[in-house]
PDB file of N, CA and C in Angstrom:
ATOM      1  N   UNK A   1     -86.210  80.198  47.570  1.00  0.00           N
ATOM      2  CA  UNK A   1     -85.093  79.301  47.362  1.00  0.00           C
ATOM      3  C   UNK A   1     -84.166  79.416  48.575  1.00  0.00           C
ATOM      4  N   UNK A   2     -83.213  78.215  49.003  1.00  0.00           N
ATOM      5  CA  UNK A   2     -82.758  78.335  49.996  1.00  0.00           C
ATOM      6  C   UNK A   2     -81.394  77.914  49.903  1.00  0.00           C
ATOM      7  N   UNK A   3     -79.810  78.762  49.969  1.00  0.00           N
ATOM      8  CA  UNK A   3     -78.459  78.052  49.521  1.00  0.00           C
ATOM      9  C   UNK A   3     -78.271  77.378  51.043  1.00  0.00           C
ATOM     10  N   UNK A   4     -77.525  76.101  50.357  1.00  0.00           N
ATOM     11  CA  UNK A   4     -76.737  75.956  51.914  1.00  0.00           C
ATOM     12  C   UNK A   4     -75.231  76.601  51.750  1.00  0.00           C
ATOM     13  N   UNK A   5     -75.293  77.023  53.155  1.00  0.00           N
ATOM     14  CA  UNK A   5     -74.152  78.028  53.369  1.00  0.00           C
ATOM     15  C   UNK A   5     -72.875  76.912  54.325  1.00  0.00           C
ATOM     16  N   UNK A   6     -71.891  76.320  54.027  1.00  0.00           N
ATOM     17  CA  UNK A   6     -71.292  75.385  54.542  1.00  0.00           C
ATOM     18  C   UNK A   6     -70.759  75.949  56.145  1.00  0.00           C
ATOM     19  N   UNK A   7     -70.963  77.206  56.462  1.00  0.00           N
ATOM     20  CA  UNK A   7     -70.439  77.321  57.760  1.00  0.00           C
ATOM     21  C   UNK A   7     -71.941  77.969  58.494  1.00  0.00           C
ATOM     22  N   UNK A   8     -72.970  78.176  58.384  1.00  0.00           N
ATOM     23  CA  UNK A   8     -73.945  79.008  58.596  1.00  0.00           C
ATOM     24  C   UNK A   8     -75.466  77.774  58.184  1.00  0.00           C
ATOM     25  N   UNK A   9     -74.938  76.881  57.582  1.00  0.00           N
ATOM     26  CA  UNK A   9     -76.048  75.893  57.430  1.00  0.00           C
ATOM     27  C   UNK A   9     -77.487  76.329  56.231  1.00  0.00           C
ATOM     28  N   UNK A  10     -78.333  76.026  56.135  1.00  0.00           N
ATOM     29  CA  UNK A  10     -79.672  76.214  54.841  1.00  0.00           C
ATOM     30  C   UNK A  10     -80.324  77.450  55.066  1.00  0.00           C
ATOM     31  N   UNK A  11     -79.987  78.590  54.556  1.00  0.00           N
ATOM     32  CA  UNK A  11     -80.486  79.907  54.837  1.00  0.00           C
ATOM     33  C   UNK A  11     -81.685  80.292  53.492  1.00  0.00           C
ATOM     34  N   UNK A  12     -82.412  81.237  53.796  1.00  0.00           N
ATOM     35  CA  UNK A  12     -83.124  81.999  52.655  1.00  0.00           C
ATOM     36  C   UNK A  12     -81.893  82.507  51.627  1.00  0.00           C
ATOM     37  N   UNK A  13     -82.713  82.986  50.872  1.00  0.00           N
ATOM     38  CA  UNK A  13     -81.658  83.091  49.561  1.00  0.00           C
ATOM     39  C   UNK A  13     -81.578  84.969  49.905  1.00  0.00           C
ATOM     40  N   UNK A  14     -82.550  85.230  50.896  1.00  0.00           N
ATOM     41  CA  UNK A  14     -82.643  86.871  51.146  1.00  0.00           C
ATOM     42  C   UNK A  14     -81.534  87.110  51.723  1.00  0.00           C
ATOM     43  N   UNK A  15     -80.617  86.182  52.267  1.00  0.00           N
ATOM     44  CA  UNK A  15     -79.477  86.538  53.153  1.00  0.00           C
ATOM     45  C   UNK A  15     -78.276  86.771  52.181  1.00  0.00           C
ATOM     46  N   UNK A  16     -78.581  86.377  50.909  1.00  0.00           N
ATOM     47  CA  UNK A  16     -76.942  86.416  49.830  1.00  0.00           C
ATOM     48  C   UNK A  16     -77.259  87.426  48.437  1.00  0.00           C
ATOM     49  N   UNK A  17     -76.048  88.092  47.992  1.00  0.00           N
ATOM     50  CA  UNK A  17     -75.776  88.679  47.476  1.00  0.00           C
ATOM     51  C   UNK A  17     -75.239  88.080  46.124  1.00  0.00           C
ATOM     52  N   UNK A  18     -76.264  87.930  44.705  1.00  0.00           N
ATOM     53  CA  UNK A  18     -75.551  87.636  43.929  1.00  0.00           C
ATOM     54  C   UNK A  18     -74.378  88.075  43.367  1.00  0.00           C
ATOM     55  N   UNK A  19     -73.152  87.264  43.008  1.00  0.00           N
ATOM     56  CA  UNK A  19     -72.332  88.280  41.959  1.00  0.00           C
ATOM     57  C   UNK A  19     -71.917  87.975  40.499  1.00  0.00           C
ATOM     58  N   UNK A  20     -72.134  86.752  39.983  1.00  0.00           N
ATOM     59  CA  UNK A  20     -72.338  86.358  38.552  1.00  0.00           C
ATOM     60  C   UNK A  20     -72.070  85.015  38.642  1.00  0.00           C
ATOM     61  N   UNK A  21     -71.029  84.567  37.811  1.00  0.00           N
ATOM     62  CA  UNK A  21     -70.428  83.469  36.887  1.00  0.00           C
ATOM     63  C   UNK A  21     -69.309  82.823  37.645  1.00  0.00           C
ATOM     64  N   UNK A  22     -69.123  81.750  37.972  1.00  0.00           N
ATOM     65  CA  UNK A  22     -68.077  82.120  38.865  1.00  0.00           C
ATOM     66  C   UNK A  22     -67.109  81.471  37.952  1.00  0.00           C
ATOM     67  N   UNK A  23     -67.079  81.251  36.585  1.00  0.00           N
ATOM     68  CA  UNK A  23     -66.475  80.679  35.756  1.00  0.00           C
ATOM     69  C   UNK A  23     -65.739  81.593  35.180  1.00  0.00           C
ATOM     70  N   UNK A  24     -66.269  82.711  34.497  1.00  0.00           N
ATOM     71  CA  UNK A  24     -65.946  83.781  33.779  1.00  0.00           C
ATOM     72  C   UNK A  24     -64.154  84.556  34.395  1.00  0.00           C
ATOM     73  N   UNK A  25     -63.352  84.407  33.353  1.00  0.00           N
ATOM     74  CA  UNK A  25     -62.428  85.270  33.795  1.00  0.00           C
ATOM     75  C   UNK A  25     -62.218  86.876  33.383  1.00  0.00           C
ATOM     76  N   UNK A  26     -61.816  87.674  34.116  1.00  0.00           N
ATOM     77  CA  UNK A  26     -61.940  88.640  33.351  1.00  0.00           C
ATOM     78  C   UNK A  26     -60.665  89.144  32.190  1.00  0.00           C
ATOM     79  N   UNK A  27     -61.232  89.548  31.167  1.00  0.00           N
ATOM     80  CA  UNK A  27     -60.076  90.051  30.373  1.00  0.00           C
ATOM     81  C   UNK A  27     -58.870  91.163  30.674  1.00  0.00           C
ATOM     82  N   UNK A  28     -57.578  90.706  30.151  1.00  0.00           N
ATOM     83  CA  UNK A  28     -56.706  91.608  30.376  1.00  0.00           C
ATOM     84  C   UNK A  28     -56.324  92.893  29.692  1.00  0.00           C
ATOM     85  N   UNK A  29     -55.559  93.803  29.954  1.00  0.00           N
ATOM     86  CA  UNK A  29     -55.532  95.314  28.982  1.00  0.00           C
ATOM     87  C   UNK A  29     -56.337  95.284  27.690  1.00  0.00           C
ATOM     88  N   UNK A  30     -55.918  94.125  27.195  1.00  0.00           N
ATOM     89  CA  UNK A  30     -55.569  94.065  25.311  1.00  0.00           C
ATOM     90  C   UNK A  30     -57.282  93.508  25.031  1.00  0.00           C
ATOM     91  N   UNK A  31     -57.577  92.675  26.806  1.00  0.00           N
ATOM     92  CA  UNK A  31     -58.843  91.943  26.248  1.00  0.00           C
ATOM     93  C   UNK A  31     -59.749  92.368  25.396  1.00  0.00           C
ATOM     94  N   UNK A  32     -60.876  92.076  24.921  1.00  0.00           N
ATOM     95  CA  UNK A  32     -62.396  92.434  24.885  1.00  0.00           C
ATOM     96  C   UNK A  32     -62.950  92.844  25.961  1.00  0.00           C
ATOM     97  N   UNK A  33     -63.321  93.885  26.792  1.00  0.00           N
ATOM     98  CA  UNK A  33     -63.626  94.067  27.640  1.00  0.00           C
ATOM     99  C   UNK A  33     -65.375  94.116  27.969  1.00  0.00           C
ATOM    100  N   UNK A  34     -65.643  94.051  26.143  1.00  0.00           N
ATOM    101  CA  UNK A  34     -67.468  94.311  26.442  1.00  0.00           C
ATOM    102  C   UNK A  34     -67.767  93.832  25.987  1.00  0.00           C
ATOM    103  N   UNK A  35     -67.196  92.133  24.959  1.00  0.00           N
ATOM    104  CA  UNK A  35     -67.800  90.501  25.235  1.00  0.00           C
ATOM    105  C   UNK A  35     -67.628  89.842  26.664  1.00  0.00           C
ATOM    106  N   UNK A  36     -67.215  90.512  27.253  1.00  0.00           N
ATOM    107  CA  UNK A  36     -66.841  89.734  28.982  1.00  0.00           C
ATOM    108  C   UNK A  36     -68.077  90.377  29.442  1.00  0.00           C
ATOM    109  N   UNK A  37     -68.555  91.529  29.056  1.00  0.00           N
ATOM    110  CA  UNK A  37     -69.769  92.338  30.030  1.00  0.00           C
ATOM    111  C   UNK A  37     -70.686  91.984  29.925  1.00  0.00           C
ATOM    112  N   UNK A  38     -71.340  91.489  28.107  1.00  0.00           N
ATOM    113  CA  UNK A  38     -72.150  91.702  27.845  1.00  0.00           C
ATOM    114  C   UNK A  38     -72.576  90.861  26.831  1.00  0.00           C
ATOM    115  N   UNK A  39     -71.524  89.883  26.678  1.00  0.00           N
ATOM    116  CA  UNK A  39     -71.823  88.363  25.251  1.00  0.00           C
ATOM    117  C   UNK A  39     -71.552  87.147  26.670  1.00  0.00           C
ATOM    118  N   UNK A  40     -72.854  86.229  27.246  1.00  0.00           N
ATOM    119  CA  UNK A  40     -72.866  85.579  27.936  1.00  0.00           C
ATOM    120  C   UNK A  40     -74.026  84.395  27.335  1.00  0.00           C
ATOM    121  N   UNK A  41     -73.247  83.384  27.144  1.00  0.00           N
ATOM    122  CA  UNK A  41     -74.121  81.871  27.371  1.00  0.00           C
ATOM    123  C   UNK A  41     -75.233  81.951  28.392  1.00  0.00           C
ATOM    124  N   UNK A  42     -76.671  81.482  27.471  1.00  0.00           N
ATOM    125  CA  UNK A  42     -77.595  80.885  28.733  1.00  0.00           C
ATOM    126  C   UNK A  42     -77.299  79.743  28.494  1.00  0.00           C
ATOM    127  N   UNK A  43     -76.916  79.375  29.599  1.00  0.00           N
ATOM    128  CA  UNK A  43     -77.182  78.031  29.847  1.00  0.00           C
ATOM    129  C   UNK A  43     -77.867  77.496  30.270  1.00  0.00           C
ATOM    130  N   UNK A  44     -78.515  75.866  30.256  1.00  0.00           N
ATOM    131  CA  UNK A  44     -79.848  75.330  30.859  1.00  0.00           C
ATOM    132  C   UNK A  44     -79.322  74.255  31.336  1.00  0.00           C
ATOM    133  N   UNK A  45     -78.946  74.023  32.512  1.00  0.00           N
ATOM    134  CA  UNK A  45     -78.632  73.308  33.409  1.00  0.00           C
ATOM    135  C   UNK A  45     -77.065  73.480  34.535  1.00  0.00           C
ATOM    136  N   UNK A  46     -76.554  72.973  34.992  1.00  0.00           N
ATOM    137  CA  UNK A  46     -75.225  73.384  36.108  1.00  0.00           C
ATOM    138  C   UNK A  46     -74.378  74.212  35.547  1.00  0.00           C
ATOM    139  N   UNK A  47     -74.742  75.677  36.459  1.00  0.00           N
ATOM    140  CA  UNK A  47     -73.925  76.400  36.300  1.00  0.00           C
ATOM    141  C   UNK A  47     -73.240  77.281  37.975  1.00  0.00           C
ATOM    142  N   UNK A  48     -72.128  76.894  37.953  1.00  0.00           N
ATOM    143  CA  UNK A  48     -71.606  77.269  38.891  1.00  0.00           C
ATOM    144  C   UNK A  48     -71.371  79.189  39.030  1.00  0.00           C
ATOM    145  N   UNK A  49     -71.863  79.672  40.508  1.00  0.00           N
ATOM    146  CA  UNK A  49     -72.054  80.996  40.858  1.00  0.00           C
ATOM    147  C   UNK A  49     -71.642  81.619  41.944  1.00  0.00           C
ATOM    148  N   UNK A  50     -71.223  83.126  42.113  1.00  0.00           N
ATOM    149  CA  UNK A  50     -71.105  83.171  42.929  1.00  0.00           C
ATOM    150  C   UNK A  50     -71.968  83.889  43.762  1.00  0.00           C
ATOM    151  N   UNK A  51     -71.897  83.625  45.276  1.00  0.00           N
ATOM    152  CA  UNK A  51     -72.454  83.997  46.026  1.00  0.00           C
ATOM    153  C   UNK A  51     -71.947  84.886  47.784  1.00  0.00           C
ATOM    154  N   UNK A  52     -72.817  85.729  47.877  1.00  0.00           N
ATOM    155  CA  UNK A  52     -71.886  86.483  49.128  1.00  0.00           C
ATOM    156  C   UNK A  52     -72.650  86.292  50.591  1.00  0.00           C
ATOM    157  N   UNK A  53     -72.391  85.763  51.393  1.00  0.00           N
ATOM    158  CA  UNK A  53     -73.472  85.718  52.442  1.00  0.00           C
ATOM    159  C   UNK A  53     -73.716  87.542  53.201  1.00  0.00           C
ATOM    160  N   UNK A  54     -73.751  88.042  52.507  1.00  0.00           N
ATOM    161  CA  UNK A  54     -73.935  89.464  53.507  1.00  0.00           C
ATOM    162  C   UNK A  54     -74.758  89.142  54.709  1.00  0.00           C
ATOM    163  N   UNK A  55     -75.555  88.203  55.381  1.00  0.00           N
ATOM    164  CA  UNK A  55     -76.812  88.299  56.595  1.00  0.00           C
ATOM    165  C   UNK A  55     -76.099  87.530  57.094  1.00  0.00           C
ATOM    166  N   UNK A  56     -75.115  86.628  56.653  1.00  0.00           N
ATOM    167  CA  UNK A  56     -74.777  85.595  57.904  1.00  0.00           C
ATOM    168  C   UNK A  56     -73.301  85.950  58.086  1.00  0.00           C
ATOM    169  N   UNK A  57     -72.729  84.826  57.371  1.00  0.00           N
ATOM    170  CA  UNK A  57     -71.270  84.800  58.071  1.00  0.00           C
ATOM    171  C   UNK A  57     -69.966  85.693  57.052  1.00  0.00           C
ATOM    172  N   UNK A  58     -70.626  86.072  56.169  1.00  0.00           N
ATOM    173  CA  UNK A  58     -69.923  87.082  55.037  1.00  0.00           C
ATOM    174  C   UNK A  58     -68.961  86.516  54.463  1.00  0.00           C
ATOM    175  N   UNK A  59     -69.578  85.441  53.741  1.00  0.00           N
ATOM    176  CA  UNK A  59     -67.784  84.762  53.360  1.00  0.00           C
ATOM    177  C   UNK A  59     -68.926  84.520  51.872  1.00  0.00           C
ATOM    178  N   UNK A  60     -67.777  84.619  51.029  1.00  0.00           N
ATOM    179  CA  UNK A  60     -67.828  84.373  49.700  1.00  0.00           C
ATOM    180  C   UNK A  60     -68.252  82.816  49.561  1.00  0.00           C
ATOM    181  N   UNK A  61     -69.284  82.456  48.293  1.00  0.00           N
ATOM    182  CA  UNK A  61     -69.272  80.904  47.951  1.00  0.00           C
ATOM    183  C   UNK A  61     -69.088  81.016  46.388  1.00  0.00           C
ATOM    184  N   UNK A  62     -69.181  79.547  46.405  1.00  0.00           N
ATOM    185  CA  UNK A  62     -69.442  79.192  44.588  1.00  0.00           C
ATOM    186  C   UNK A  62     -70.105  78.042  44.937  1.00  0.00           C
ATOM    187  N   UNK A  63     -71.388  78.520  44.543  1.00  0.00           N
ATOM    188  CA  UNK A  63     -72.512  77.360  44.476  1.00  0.00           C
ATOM    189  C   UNK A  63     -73.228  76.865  42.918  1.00  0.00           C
ATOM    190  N   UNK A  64     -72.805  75.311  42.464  1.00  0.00           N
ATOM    191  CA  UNK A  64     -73.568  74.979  41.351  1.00  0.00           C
ATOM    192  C   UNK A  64     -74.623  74.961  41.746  1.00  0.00           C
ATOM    193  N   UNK A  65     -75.644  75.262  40.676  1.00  0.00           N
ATOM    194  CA  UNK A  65     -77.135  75.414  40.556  1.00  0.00           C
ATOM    195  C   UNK A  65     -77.648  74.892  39.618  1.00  0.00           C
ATOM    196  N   UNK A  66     -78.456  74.238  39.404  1.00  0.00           N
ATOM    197  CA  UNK A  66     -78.977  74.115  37.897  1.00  0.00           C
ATOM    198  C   UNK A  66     -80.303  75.203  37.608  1.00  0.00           C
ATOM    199  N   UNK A  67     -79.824  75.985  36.559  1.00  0.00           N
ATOM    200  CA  UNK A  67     -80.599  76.988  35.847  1.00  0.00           C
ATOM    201  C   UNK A  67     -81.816  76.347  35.789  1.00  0.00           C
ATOM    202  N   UNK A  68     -82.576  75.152  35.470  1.00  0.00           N
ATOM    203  CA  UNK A  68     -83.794  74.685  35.086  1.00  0.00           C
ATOM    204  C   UNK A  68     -84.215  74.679  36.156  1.00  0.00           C
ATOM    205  N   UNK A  69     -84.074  73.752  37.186  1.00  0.00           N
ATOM    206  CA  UNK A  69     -84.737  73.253  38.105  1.00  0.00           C
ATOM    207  C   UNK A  69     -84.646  73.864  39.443  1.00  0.00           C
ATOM    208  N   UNK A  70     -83.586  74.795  39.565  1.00  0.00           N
ATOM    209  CA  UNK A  70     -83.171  75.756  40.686  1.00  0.00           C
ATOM    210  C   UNK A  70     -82.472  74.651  41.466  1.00  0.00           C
ATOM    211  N   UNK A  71     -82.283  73.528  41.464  1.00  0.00           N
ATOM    212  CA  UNK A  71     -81.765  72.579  42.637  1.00  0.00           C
ATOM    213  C   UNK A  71     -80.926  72.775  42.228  1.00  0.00           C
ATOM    214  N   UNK A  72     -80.188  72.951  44.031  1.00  0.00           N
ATOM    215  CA  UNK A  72     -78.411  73.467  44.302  1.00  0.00           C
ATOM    216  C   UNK A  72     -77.794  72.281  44.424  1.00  0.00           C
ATOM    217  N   UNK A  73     -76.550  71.531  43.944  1.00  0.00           N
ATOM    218  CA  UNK A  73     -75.886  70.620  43.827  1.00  0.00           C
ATOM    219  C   UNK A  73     -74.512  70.618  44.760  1.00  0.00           C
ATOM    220  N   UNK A  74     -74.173  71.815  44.891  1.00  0.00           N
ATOM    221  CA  UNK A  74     -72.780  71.868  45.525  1.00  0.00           C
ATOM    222  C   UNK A  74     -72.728  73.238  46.277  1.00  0.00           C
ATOM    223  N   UNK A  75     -72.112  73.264  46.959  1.00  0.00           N
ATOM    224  CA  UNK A  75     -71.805  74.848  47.946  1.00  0.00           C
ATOM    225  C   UNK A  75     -70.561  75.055  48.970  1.00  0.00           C
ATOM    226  N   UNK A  76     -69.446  75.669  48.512  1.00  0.00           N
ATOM    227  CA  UNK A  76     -68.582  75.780  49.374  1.00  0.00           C
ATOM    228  C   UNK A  76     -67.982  77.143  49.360  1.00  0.00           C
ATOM    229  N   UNK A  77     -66.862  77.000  50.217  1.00  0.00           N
ATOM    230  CA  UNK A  77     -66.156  78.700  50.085  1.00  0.00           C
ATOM    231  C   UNK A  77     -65.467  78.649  49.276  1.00  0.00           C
ATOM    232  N   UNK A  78     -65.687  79.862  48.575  1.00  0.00           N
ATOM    233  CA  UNK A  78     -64.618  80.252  46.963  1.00  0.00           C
ATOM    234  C   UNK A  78     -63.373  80.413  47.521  1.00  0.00           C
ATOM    235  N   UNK A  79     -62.476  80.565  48.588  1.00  0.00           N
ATOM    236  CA  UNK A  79     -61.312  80.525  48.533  1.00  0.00           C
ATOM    237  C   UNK A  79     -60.974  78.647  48.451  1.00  0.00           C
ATOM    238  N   UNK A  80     -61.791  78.124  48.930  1.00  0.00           N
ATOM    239  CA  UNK A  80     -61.692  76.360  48.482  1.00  0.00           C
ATOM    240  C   UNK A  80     -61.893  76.002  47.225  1.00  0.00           C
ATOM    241  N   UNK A  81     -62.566  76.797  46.498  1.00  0.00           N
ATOM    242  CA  UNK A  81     -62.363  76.193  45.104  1.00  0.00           C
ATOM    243  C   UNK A  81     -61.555  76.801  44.246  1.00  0.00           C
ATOM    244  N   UNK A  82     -61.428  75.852  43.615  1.00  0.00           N
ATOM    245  CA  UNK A  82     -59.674  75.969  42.371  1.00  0.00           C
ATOM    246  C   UNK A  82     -60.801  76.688  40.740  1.00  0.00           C
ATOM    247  N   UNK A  83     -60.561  77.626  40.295  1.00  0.00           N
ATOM    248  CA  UNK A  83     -61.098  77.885  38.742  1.00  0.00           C
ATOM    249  C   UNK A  83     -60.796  76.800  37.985  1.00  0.00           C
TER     250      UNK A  83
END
């Protein structure tokens, strides 16, 4: 599979570092702290993620994906996108 990386261009997917959900917020003091860890939706189709370029340009993304089909729909830098 291959993300496009908006400053670094269509790389292997060997170059990035998954890190989850990029939806998910995390809970505060009082939260649930281990339905946030460990009670997660599959979902089957666009789900937006994040991603770390560690091989290229090291900048954080949030790339939608669709879970079924693996085709990437969107890709930019997570400090550009709004939650």
């Amino acid at each position: 599979m291959r993300l496009p990386c908006p400053f670094c261009g269509s790389r292997d997917i060997q170059e990035f570092v998954y890190r989850g959900d990029a939806d998910r917020v995390r809970p505060g003091p009082d939260g649930d702290f281990h339905a946030y860890l460990y009670e997660r939706d599959n979902v089957a189709g666009p789900v937006r993620e994040h991603w770390y370029h560690a091989q290229g340009c090291r900048n954080w993304l949030v790339v939608t994906r669709d879970t079924v089909t693996h085709a990437i729909h969107h890709a930019a830098f997570a400090r550009d996108v709004s939650r």
